[in-house]
C-alpha atoms as a PDB file:
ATOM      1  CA  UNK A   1      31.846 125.483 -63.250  1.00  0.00           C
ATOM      2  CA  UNK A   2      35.197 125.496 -61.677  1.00  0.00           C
ATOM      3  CA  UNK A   3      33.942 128.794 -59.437  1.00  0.00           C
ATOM      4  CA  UNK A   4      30.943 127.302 -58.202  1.00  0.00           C
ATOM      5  CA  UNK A   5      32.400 124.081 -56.878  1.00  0.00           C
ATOM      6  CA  UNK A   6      35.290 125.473 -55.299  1.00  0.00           C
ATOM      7  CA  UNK A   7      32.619 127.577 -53.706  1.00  0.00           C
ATOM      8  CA  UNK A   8      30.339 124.308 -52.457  1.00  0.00           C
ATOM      9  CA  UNK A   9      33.341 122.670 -51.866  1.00  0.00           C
ATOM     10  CA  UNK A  10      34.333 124.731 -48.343  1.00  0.00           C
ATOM     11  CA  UNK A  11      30.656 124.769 -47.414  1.00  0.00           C
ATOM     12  CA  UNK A  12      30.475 121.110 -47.634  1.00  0.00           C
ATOM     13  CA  UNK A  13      33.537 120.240 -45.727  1.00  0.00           C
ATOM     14  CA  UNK A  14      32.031 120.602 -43.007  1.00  0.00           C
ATOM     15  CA  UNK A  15      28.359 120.282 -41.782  1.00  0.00           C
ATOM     16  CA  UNK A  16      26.827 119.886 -38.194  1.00  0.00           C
ATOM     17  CA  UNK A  17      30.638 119.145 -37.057  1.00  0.00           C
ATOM     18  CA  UNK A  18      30.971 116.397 -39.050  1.00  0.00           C
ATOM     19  CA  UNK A  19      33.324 115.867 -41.821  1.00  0.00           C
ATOM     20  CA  UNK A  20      31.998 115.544 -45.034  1.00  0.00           C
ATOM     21  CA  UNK A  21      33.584 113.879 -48.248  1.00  0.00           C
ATOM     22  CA  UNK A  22      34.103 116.795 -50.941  1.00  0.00           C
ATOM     23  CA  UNK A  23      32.222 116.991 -53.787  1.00  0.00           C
ATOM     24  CA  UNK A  24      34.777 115.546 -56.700  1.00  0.00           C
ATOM     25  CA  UNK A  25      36.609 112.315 -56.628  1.00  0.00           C
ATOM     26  CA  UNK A  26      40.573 111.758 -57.480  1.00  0.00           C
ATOM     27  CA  UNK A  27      41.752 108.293 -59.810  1.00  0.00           C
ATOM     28  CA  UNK A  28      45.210 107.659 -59.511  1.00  0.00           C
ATOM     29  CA  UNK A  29      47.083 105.334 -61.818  1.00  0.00           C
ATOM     30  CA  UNK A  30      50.193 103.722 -60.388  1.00  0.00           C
ATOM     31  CA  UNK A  31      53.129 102.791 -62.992  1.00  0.00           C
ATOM     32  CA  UNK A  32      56.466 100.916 -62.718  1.00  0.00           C
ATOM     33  CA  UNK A  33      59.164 101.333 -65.530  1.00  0.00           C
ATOM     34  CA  UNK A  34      61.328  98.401 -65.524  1.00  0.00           C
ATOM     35  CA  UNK A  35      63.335  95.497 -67.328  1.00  0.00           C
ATOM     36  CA  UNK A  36      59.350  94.463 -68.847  1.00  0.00           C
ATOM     37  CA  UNK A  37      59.061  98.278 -70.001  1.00  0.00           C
ATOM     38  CA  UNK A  38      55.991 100.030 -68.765  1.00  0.00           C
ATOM     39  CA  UNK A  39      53.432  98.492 -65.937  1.00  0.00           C
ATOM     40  CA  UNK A  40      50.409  99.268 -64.512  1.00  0.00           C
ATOM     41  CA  UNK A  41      49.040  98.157 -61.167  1.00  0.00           C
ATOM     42  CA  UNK A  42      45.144  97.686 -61.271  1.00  0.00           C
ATOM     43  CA  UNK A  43      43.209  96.613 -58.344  1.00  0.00           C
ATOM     44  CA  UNK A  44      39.765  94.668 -57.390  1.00  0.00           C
ATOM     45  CA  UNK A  45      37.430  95.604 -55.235  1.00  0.00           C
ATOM     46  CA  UNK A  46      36.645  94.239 -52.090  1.00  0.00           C
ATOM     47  CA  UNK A  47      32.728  95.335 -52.428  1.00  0.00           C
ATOM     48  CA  UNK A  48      32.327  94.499 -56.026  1.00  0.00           C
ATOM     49  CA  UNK A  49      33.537  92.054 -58.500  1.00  0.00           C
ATOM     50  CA  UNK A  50      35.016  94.500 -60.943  1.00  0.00           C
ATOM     51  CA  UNK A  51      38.916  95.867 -61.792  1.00  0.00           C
ATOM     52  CA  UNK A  52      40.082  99.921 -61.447  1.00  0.00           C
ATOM     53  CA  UNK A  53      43.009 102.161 -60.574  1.00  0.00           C
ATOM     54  CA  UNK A  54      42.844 103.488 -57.029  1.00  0.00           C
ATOM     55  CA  UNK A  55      39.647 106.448 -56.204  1.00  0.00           C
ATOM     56  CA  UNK A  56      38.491 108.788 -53.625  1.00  0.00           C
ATOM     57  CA  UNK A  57      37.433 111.489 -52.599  1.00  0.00           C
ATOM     58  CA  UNK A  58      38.738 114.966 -50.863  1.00  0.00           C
ATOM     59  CA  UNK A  59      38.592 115.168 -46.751  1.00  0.00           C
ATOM     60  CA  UNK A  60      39.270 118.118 -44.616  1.00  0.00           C
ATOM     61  CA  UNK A  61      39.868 120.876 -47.191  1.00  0.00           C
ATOM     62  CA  UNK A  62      42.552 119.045 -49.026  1.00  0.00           C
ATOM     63  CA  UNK A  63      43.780 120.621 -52.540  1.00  0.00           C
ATOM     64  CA  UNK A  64      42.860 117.499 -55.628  1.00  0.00           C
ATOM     65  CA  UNK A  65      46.264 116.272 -55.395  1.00  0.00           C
ATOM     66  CA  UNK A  66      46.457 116.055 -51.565  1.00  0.00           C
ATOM     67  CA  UNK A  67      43.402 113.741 -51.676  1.00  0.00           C
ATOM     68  CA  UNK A  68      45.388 111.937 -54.533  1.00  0.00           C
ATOM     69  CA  UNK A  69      48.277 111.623 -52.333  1.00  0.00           C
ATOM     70  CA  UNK A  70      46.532 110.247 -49.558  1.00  0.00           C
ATOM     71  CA  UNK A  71      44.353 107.800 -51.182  1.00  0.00           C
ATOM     72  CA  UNK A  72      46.921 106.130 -53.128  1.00  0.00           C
ATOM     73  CA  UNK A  73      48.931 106.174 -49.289  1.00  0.00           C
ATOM     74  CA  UNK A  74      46.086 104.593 -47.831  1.00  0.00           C
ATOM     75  CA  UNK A  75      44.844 102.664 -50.517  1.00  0.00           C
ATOM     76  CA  UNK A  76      48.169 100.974 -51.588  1.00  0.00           C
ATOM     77  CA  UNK A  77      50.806 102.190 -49.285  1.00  0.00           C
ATOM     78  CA  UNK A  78      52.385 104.815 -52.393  1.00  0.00           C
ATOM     79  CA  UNK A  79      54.906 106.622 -51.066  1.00  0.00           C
ATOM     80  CA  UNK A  80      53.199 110.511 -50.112  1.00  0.00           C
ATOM     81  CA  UNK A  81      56.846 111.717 -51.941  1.00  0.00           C
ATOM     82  CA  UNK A  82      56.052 109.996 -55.127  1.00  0.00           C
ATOM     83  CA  UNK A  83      56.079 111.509 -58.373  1.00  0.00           C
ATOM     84  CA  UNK A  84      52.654 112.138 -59.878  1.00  0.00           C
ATOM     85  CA  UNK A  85      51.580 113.187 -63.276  1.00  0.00           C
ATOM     86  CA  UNK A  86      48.174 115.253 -63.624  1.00  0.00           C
ATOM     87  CA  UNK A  87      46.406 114.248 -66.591  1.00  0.00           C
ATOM     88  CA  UNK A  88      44.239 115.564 -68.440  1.00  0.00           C
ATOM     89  CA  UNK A  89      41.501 113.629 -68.471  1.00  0.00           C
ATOM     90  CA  UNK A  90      38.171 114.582 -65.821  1.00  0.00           C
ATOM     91  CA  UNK A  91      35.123 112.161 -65.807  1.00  0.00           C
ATOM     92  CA  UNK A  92      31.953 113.747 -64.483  1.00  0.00           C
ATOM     93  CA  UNK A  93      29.606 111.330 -61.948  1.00  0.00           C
ATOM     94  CA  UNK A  94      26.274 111.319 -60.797  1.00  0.00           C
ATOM     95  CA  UNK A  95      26.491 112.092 -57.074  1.00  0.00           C
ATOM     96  CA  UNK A  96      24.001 109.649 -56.121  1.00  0.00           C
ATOM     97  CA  UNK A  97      26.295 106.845 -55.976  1.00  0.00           C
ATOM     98  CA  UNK A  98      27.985 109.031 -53.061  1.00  0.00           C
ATOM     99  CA  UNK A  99      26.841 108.788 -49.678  1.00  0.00           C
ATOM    100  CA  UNK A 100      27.391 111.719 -48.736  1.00  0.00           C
ATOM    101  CA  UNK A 101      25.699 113.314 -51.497  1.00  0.00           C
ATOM    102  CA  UNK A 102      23.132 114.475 -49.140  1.00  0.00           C
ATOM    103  CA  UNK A 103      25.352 116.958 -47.584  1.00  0.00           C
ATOM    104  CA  UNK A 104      26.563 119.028 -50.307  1.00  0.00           C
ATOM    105  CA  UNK A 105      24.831 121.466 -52.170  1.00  0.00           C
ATOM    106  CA  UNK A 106      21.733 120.718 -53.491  1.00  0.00           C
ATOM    107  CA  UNK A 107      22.458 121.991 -57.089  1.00  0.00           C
ATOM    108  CA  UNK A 108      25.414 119.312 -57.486  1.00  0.00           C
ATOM    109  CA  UNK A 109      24.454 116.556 -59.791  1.00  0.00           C
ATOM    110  CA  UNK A 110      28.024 115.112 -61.064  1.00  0.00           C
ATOM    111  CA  UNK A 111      31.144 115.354 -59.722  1.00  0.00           C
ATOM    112  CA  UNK A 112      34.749 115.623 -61.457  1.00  0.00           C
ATOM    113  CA  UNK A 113      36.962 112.598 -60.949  1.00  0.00           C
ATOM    114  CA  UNK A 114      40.446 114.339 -61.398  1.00  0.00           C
ATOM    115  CA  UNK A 115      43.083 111.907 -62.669  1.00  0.00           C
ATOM    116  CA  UNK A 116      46.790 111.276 -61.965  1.00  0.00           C
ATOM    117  CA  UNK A 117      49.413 108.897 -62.426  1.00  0.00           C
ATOM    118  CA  UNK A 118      51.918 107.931 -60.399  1.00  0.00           C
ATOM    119  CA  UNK A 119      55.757 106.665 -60.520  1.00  0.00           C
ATOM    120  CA  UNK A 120      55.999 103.601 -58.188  1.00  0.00           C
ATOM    121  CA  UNK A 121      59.713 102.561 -57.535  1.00  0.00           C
ATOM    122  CA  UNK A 122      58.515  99.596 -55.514  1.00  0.00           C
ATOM    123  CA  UNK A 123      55.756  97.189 -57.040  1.00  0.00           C
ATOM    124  CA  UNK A 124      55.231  95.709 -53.626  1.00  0.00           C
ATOM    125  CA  UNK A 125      51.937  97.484 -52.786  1.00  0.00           C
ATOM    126  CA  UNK A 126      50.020  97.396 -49.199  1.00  0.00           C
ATOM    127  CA  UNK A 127      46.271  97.147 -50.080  1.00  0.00           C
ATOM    128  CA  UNK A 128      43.612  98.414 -47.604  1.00  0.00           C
ATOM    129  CA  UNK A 129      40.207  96.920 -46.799  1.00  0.00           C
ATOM    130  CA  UNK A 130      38.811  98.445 -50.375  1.00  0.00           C
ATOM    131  CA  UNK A 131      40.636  96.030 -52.467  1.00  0.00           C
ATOM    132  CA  UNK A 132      41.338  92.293 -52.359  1.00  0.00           C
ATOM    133  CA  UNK A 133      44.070  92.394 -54.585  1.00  0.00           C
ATOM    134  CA  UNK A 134      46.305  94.030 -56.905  1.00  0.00           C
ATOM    135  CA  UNK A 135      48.195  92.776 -60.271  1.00  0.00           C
ATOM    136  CA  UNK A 136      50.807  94.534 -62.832  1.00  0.00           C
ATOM    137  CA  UNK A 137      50.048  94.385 -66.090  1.00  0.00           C
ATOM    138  CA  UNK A 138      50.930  95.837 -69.551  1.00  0.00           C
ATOM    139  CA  UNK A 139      48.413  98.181 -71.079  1.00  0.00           C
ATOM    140  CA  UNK A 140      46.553  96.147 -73.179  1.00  0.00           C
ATOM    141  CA  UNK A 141      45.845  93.750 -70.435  1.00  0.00           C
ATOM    142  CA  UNK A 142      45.053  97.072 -67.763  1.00  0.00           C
ATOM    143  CA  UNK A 143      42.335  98.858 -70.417  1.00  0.00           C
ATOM    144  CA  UNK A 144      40.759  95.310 -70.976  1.00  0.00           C
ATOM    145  CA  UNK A 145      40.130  94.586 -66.968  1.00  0.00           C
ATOM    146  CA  UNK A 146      39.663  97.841 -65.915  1.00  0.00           C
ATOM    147  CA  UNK A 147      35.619  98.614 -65.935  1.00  0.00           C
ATOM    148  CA  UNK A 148      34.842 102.258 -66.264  1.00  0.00           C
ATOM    149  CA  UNK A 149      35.508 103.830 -69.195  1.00  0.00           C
ATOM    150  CA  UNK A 150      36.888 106.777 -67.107  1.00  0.00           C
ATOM    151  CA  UNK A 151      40.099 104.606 -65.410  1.00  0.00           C
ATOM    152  CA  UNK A 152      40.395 103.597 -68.955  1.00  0.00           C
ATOM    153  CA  UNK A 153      40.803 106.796 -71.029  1.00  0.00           C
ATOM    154  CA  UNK A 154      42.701 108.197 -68.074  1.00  0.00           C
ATOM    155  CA  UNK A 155      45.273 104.916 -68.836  1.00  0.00           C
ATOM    156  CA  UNK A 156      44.848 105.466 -72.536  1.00  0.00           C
ATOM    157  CA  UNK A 157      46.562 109.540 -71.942  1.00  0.00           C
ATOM    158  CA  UNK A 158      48.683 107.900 -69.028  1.00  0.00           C
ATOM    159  CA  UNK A 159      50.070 105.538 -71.594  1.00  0.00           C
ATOM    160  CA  UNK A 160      50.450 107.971 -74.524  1.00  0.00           C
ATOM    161  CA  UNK A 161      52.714 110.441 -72.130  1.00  0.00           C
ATOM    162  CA  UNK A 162      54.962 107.595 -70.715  1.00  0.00           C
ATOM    163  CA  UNK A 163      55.689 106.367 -74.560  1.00  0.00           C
ATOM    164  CA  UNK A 164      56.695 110.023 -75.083  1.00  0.00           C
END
């Protein structure tokens, strides 16, 4: 599997020109250690009325963890020389919730969402236009807003490393 979407992946950079989101999507779970032990920041959608950690996708022939690095920069304003933890969890996705679906290779019907977290040393976050707002919360209260059962195992490993 790994073969043949590294394989799709540079023909569906780009087509006609035009750049093309790659076919897998990134999660990335920001945490704070502090005085209050472990946090995690979850945020809410600007589109939807639901809670999750910060997604994307790859642009431009990025590596998984360059598209990590950037979306958490753009989504929240993370640091690009943060420290980030690649978990093991992957969630598979239909690719018709993608727009640009139609550009990659017909044979693709889910797509990996590759999960990290990340070491925030600043819990004042920047949110873009794709969230209306952020919070910090213990686990318990993350896993219980967080809607996709995806963002939640991926906190459920993130969790189970920090407590290490």
């Amino acid at each position: 599997m790994k073969g043949r979407h590294s394989k799709y992946l540079h023909e569906s950079i780009k087509k006609e020109g035009v750049n093309v989101r790659a076919p897998y999507q990134v999660l990335i779970l920001p945490y704070y250690k502090g005085e209050k032990g472990i946090e995690y920041a979850i945020f809410h959608r600007s589109d939807a009325d639901y809670w999750q950690g910060i997604a994307g996708g790859g642009e431009d022939g990025e590596t998984v963890i360059e598209s990590a690095i950037r979306e958490a920069w753009e989504e929240a304003g993370i640091p690009k020389n943060s420290l980030y933890m690649r978990l093991d969890t992957v969630t598979s996705m239909p690719t018709e919730g993608f727009a640009d679906s139609f550009h990659w290779d017909k044979n693709i019907y889910v797509i990996n969402e590759n999960c990290y977290g990340v070491n925030v040393i600043d819990k004042q976050l920047k949110l873009s236009y794709e969230h209306t707002e952020y919070k910090w919360v213990k686990y318990n209260d993350a896993s219980s807003c967080l809607k996709w059962d995806g963002n939640k195992t991926a906190l459920y490993e993130l969790n189970k490393r920090l407590l290490k």
